[in-house]
Structure formats: C-alpha cells, structure tokens
PDB file of N, CA and C in Angstrom:
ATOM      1  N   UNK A   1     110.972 106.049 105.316  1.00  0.00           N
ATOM      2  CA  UNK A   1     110.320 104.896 104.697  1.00  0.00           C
ATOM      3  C   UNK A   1     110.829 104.733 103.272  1.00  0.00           C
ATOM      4  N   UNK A   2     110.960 103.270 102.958  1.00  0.00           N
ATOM      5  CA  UNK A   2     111.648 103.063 101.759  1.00  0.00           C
ATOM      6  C   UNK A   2     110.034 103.144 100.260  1.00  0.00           C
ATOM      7  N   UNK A   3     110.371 103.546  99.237  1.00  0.00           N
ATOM      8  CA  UNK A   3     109.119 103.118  98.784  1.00  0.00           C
ATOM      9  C   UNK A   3     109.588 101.832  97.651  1.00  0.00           C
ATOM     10  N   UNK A   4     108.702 101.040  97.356  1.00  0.00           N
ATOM     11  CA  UNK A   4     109.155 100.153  96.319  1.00  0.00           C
ATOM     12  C   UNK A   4     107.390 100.387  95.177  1.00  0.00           C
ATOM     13  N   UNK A   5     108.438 101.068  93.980  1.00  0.00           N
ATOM     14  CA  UNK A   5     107.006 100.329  93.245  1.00  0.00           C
ATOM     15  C   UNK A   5     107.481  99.549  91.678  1.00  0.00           C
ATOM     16  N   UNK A   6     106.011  98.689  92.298  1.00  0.00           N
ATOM     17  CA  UNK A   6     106.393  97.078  91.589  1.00  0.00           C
ATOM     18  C   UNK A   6     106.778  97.389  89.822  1.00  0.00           C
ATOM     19  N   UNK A   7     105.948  98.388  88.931  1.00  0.00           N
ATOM     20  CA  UNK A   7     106.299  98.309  87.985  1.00  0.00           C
ATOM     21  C   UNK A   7     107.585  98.406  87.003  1.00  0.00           C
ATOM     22  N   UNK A   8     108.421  99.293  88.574  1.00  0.00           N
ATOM     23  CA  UNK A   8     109.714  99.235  87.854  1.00  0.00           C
ATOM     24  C   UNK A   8     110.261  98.062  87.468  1.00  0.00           C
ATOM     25  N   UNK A   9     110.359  96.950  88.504  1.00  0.00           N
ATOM     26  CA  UNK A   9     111.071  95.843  88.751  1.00  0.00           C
ATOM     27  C   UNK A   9     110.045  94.418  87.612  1.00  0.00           C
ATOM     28  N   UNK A  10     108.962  94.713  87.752  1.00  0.00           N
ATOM     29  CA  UNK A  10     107.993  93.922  87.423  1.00  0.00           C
ATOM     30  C   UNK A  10     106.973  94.363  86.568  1.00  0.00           C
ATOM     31  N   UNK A  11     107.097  94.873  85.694  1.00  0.00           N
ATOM     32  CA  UNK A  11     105.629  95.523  84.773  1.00  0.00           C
ATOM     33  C   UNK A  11     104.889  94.535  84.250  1.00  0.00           C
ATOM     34  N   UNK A  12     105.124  93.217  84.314  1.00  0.00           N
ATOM     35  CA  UNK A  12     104.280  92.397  83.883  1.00  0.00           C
ATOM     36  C   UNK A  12     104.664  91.132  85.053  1.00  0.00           C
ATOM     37  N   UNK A  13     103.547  91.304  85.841  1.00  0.00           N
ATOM     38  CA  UNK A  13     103.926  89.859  86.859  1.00  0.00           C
ATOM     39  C   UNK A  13     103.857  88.699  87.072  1.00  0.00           C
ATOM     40  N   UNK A  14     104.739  87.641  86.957  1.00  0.00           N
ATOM     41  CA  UNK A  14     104.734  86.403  86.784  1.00  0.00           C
ATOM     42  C   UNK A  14     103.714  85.606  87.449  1.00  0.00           C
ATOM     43  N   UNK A  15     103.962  84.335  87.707  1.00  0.00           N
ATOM     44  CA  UNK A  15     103.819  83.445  88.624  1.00  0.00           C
ATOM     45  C   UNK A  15     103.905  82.902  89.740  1.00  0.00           C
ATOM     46  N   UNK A  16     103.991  81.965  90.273  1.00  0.00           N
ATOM     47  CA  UNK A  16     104.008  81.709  91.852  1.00  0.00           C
ATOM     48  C   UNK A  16     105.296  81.556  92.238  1.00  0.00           C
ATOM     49  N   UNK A  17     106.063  80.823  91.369  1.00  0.00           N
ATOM     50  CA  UNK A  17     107.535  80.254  92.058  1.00  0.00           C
ATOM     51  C   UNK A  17     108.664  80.573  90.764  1.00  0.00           C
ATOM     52  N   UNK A  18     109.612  81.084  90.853  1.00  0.00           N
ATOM     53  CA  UNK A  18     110.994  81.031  90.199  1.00  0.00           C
ATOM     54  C   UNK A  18     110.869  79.972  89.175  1.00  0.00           C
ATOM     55  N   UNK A  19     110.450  79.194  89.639  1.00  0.00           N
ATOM     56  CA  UNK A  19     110.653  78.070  88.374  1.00  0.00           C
ATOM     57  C   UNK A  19     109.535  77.938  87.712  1.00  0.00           C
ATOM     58  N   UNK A  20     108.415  78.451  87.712  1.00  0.00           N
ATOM     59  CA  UNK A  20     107.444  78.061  87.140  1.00  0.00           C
ATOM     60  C   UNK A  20     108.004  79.483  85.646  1.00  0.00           C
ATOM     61  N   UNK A  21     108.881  80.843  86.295  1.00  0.00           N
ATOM     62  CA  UNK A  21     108.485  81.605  84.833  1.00  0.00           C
ATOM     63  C   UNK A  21     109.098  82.777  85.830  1.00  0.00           C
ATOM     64  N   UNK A  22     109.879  83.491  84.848  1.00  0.00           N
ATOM     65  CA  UNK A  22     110.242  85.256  85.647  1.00  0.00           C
ATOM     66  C   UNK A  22     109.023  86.262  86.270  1.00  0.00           C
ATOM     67  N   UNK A  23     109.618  87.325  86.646  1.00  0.00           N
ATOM     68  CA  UNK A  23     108.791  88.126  87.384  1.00  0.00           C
ATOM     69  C   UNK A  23     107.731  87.403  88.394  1.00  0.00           C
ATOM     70  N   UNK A  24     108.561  86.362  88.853  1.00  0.00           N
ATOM     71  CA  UNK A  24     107.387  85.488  89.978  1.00  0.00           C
ATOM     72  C   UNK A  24     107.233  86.304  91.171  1.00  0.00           C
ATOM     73  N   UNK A  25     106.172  85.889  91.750  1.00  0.00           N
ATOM     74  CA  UNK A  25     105.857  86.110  93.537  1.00  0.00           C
ATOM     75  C   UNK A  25     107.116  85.619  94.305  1.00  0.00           C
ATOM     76  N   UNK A  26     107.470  84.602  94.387  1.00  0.00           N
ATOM     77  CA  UNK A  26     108.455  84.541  95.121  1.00  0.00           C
ATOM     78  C   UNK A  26     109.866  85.397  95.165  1.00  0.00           C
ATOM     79  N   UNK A  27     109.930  85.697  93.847  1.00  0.00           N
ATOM     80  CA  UNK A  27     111.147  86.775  93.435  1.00  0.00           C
ATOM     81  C   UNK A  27     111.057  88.268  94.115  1.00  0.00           C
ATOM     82  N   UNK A  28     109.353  88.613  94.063  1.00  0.00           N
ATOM     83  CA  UNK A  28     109.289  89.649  94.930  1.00  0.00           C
ATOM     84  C   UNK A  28     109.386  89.519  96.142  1.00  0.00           C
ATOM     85  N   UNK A  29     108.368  88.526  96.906  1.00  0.00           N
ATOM     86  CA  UNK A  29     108.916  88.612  97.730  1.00  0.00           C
ATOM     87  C   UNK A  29     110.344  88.662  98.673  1.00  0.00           C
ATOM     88  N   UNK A  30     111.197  88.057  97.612  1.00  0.00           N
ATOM     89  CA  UNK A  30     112.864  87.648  98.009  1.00  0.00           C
ATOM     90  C   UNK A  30     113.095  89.947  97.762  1.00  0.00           C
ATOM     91  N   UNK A  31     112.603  90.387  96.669  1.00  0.00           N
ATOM     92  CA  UNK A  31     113.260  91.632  97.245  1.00  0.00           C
ATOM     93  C   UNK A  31     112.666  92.583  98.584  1.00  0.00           C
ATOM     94  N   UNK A  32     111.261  92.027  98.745  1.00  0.00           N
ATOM     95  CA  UNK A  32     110.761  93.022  99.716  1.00  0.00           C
ATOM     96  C   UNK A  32     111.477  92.114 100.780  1.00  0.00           C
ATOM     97  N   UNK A  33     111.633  91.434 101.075  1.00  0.00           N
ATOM     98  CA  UNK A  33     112.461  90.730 102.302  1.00  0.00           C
ATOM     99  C   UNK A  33     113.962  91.477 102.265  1.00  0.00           C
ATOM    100  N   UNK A  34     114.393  91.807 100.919  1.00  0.00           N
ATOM    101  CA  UNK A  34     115.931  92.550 101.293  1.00  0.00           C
ATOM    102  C   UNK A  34     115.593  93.966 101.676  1.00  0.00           C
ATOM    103  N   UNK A  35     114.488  94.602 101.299  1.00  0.00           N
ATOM    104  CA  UNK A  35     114.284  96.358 101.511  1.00  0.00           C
ATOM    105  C   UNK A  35     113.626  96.411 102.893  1.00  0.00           C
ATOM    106  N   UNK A  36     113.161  95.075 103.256  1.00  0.00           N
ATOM    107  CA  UNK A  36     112.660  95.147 105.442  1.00  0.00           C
ATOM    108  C   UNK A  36     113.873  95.264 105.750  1.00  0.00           C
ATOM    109  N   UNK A  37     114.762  94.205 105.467  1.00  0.00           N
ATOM    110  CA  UNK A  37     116.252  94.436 106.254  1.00  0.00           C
ATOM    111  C   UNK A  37     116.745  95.747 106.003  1.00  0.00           C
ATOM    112  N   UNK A  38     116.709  96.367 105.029  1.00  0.00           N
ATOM    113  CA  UNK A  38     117.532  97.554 104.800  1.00  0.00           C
ATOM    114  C   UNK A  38     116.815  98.716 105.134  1.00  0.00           C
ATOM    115  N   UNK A  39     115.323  99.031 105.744  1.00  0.00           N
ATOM    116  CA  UNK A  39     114.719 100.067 106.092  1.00  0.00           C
ATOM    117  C   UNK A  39     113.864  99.851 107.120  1.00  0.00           C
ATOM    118  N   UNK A  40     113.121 101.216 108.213  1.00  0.00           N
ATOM    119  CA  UNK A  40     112.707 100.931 109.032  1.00  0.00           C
ATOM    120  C   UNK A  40     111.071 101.108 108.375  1.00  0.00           C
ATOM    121  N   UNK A  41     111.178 101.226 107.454  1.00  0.00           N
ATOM    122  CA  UNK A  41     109.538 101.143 106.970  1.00  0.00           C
ATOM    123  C   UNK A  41     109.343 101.115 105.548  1.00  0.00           C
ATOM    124  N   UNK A  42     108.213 100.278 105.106  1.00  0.00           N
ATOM    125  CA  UNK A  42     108.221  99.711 103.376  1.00  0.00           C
ATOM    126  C   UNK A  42     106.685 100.518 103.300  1.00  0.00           C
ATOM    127  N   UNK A  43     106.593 101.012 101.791  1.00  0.00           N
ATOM    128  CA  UNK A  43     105.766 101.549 101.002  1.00  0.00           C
ATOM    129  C   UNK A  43     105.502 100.722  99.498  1.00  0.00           C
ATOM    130  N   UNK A  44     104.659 100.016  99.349  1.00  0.00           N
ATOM    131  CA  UNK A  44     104.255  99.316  98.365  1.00  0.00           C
ATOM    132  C   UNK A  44     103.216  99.934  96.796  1.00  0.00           C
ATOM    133  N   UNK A  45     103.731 100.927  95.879  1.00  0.00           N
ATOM    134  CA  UNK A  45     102.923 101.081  94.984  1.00  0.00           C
ATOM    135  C   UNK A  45     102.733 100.175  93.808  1.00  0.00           C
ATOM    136  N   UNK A  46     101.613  99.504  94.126  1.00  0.00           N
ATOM    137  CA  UNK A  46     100.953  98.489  93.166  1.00  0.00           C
ATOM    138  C   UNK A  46     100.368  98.935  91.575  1.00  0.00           C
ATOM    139  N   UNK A  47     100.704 100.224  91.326  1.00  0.00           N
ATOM    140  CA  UNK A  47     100.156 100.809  90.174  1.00  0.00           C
ATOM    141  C   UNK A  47     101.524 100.643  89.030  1.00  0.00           C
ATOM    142  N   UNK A  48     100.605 100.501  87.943  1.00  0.00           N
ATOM    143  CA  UNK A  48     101.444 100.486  86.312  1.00  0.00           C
ATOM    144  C   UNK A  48     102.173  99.704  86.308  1.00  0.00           C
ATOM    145  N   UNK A  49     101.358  98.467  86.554  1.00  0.00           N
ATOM    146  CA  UNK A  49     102.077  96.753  85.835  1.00  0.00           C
ATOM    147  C   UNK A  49     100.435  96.789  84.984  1.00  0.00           C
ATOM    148  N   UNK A  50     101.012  95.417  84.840  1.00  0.00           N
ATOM    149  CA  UNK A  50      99.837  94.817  83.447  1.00  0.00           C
ATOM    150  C   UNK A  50      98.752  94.397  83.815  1.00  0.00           C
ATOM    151  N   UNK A  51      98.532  94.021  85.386  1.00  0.00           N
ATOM    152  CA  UNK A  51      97.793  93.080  86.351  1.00  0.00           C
ATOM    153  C   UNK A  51      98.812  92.124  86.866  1.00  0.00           C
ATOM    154  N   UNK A  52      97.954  91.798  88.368  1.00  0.00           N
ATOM    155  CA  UNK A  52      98.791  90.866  88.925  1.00  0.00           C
ATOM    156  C   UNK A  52      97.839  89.734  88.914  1.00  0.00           C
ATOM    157  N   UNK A  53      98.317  88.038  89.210  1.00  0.00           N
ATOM    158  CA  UNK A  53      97.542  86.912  89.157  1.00  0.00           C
ATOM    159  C   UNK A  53      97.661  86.648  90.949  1.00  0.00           C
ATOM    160  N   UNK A  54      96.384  86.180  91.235  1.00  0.00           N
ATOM    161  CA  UNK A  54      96.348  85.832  92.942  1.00  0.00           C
ATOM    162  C   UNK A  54      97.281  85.287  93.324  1.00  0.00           C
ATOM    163  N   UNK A  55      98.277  84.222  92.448  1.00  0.00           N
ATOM    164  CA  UNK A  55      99.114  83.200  92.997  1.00  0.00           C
ATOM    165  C   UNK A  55     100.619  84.429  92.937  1.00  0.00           C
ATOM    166  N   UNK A  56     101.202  85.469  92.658  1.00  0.00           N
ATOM    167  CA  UNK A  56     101.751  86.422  92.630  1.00  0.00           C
ATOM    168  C   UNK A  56     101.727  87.244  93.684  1.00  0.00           C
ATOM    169  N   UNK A  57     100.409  87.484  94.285  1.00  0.00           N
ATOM    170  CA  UNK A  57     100.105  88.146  95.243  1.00  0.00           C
ATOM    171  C   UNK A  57     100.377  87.500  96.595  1.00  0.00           C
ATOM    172  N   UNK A  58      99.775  86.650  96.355  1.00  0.00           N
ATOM    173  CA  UNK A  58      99.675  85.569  97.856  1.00  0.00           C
ATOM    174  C   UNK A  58     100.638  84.845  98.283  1.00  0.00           C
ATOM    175  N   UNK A  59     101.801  84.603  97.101  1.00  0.00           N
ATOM    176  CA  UNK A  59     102.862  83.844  97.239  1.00  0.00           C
ATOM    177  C   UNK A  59     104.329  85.477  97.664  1.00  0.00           C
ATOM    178  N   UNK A  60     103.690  86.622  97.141  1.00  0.00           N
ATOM    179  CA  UNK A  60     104.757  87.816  97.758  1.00  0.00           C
ATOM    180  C   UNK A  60     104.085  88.038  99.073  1.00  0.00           C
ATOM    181  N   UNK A  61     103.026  87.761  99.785  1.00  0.00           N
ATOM    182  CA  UNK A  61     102.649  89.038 101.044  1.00  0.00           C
ATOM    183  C   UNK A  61     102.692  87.409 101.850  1.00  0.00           C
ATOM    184  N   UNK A  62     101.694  86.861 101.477  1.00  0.00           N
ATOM    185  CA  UNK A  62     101.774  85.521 102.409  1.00  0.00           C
ATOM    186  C   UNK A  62     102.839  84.688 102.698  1.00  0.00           C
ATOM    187  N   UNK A  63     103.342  84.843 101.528  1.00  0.00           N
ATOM    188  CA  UNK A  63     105.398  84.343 101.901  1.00  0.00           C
ATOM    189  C   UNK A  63     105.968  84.019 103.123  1.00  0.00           C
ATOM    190  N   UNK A  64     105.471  85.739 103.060  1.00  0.00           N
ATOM    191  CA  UNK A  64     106.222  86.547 104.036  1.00  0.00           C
ATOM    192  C   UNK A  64     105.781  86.307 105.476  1.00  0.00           C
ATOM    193  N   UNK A  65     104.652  86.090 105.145  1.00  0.00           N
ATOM    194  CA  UNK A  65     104.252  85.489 107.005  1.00  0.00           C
ATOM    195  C   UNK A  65     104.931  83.522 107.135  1.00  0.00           C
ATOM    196  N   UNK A  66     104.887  83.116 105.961  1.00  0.00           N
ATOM    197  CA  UNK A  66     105.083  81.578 106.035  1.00  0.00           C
ATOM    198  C   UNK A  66     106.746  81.353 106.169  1.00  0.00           C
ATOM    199  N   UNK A  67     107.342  82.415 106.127  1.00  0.00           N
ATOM    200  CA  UNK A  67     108.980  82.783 106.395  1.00  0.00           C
ATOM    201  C   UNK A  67     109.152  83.045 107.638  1.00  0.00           C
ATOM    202  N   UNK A  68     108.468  83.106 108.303  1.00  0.00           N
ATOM    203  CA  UNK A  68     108.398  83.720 109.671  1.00  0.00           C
ATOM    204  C   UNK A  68     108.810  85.527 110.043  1.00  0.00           C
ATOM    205  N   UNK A  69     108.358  85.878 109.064  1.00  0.00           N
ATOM    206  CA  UNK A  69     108.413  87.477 109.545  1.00  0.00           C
ATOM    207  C   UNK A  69     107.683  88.099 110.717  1.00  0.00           C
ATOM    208  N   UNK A  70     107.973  88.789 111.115  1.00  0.00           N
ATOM    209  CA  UNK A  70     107.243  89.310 112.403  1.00  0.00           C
ATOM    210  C   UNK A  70     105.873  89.383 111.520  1.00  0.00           C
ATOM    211  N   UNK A  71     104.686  89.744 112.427  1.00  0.00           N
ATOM    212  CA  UNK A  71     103.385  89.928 111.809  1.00  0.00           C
ATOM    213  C   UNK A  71     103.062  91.151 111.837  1.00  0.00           C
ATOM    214  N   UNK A  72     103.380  91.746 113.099  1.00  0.00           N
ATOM    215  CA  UNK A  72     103.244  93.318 112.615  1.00  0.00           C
ATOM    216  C   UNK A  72     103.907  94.131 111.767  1.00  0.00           C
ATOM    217  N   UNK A  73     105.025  94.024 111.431  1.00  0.00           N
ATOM    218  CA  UNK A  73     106.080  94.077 110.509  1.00  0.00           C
ATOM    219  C   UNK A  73     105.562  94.164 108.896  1.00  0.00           C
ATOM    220  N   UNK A  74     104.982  92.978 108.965  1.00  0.00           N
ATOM    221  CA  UNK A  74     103.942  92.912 107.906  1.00  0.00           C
ATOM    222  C   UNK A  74     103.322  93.346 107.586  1.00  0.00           C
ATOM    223  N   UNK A  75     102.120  93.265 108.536  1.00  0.00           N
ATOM    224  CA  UNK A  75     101.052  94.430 108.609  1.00  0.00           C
ATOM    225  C   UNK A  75     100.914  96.051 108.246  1.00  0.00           C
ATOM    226  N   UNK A  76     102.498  96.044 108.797  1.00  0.00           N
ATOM    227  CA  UNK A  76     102.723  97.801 108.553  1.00  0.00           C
ATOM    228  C   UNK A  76     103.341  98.075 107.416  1.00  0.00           C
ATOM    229  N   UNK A  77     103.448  96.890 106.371  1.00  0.00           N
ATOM    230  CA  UNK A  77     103.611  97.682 105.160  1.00  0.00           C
ATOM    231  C   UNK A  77     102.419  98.536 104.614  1.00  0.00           C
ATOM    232  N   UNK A  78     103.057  99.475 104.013  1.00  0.00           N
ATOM    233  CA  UNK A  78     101.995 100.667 103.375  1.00  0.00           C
ATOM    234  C   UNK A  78     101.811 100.032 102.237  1.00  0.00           C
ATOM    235  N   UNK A  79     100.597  99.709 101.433  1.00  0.00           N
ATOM    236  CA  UNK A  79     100.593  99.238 100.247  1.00  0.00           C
ATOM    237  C   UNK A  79      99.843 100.500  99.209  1.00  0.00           C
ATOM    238  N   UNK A  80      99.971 100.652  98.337  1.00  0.00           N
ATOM    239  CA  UNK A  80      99.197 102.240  97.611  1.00  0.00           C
ATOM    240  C   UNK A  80      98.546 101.943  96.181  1.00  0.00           C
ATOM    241  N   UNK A  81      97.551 101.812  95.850  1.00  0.00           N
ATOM    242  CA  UNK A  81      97.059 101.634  94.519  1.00  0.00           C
ATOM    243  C   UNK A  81      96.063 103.051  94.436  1.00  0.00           C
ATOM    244  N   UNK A  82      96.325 103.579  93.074  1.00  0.00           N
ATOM    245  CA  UNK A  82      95.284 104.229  92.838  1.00  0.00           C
ATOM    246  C   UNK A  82      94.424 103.414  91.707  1.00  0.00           C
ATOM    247  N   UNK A  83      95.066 102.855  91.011  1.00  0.00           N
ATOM    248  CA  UNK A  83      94.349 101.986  89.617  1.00  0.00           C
ATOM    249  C   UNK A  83      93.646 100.760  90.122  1.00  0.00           C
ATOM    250  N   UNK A  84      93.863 100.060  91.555  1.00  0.00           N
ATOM    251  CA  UNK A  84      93.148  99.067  91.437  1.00  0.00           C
ATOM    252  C   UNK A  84      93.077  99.022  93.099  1.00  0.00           C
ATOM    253  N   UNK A  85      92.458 100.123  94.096  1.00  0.00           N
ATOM    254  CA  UNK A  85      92.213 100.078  95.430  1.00  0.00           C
ATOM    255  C   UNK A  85      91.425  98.520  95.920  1.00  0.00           C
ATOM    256  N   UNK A  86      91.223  97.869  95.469  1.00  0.00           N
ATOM    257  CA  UNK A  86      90.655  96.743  95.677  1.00  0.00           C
ATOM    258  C   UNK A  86      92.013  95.636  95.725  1.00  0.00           C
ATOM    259  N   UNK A  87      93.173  95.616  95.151  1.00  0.00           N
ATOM    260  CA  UNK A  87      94.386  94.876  95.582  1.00  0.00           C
ATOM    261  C   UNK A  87      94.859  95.162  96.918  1.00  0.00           C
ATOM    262  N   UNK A  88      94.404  96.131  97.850  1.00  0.00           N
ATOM    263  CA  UNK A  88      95.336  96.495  99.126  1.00  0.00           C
ATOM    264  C   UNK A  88      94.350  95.322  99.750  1.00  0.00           C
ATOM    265  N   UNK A  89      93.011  95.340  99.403  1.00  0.00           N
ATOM    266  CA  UNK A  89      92.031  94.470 100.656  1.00  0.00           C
ATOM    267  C   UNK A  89      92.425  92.721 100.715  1.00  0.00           C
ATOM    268  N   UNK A  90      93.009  93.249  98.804  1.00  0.00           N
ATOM    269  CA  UNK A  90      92.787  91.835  98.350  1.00  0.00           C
ATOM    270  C   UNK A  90      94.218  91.095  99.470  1.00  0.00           C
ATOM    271  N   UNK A  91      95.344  91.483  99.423  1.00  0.00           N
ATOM    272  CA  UNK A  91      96.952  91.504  99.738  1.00  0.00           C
ATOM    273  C   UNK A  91      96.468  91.184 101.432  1.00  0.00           C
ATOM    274  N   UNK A  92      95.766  92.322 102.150  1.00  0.00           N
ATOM    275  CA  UNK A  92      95.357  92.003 103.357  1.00  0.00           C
ATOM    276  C   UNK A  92      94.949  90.621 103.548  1.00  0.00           C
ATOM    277  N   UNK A  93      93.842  90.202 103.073  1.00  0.00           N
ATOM    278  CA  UNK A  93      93.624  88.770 103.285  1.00  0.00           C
ATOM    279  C   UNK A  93      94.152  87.315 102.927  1.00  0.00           C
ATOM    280  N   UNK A  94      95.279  87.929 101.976  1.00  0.00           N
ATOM    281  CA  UNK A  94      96.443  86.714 101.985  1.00  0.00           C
ATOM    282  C   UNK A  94      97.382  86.931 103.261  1.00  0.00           C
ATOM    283  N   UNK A  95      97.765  87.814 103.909  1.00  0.00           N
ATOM    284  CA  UNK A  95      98.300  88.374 105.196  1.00  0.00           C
ATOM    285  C   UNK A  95      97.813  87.552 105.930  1.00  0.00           C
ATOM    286  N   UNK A  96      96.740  87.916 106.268  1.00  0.00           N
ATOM    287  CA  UNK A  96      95.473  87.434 107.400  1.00  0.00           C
ATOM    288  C   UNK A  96      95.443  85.653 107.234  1.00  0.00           C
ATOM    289  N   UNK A  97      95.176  85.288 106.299  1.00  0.00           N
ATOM    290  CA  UNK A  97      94.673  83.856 105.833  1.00  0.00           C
ATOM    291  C   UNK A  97      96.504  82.986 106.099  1.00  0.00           C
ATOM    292  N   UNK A  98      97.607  83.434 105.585  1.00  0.00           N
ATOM    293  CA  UNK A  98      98.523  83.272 106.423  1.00  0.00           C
ATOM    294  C   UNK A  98      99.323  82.966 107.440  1.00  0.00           C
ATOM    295  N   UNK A  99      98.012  83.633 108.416  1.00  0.00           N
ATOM    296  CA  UNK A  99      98.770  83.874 109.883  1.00  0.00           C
ATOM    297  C   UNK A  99      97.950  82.984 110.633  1.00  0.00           C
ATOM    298  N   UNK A 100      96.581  83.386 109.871  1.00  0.00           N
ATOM    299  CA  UNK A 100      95.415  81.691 110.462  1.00  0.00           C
ATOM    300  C   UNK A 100      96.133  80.601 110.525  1.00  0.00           C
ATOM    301  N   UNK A 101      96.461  80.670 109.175  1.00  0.00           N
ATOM    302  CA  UNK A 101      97.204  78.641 108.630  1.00  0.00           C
ATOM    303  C   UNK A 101      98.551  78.763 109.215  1.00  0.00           C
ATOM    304  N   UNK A 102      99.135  80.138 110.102  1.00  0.00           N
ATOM    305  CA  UNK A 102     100.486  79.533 110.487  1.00  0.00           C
ATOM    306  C   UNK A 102     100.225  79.304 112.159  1.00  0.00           C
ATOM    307  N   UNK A 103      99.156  79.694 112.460  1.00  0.00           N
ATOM    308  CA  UNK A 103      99.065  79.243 114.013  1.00  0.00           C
ATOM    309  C   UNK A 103      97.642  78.369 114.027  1.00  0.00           C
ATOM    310  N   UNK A 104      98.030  77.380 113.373  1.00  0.00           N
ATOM    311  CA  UNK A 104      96.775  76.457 113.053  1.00  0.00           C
ATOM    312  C   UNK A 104      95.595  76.493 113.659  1.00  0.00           C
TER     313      UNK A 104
END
C-alpha cells in the first residue's frame, strides 16, 4: 500500500478548483488519481496541514466518484487522522453523497 500524507504536498489547503487558488481539491485529487494508477492500495494521512475547507474535501474524494472511478476502489482508501478523527466520517459522506447524485 502506497501511503500519501497530505501535509507534505499541501500544508495549507486550498480551494475547490485550480483556478480559484493553489493547493486546491481538484489538484489533489489529480494526484491521488496518479498514486490509484500506480498502486494496488492508497493510505490517506490527513494530519499536519492547517485545516481543510469542505469544498477541498468534497471536490478531492467526491471527484473521484464524479470521474468515474470504480466505487469500491474508493471506498477502500484507508484514510488516517489522529488530529481530527471526525474528517474520515466527514470524507465518507462526500463518497456516499457522490455516488447517490451519480446514480440519480
């Protein structure tokens, strides 16, 4: 399993889209989409950034279902917080809410 954690890449996390401002959601998501292709399993540590904003969150995990990624695929990312265990539930239900609005 590959691990990715966000603070290296991102210690302070942007916005929703590339153009709105750096360290966006969409930017992450564009790398966790290159580390699925390149491994048979992703590990997500969400600890030691600054905070993340919902539209960051929802625009990296929910992306990813609105890209058409497999759903279990998804699902089986490992996500890991010790500083803020309440972002894994939170990340889940942009997943979930996702997959509602992609099979209408």
């Amino acid at each position: 399993m590959k691990m990715i954690k966000v603070a290296d890449r991102y210690p302070c996390p942007g916005p929703r889209y590339k153009k709105l401002g750096s360290a966006s959601g969409e930017d992450f998501r564009d790398w966790i989409e290159q580390e699925l292709a390149a491994s048979t399993g992703l590990i997500i540590d969400l600890d030691g950034t600054e905070g993340y904003g919902s539209s960051f969150l929802e625009e990296s995990f929910g992306g990813l279902i609105r890209k058409g990624y497999d759903i279990d695929v998804i699902r089986g990312i490992e996500l890991k917080s010790e500083e803020e265990p309440e972002l894994i539930d939170e990340i889940k239900e942009y997943i979930e809410d996702a997959i509602k609005d992609s099979h209408g």
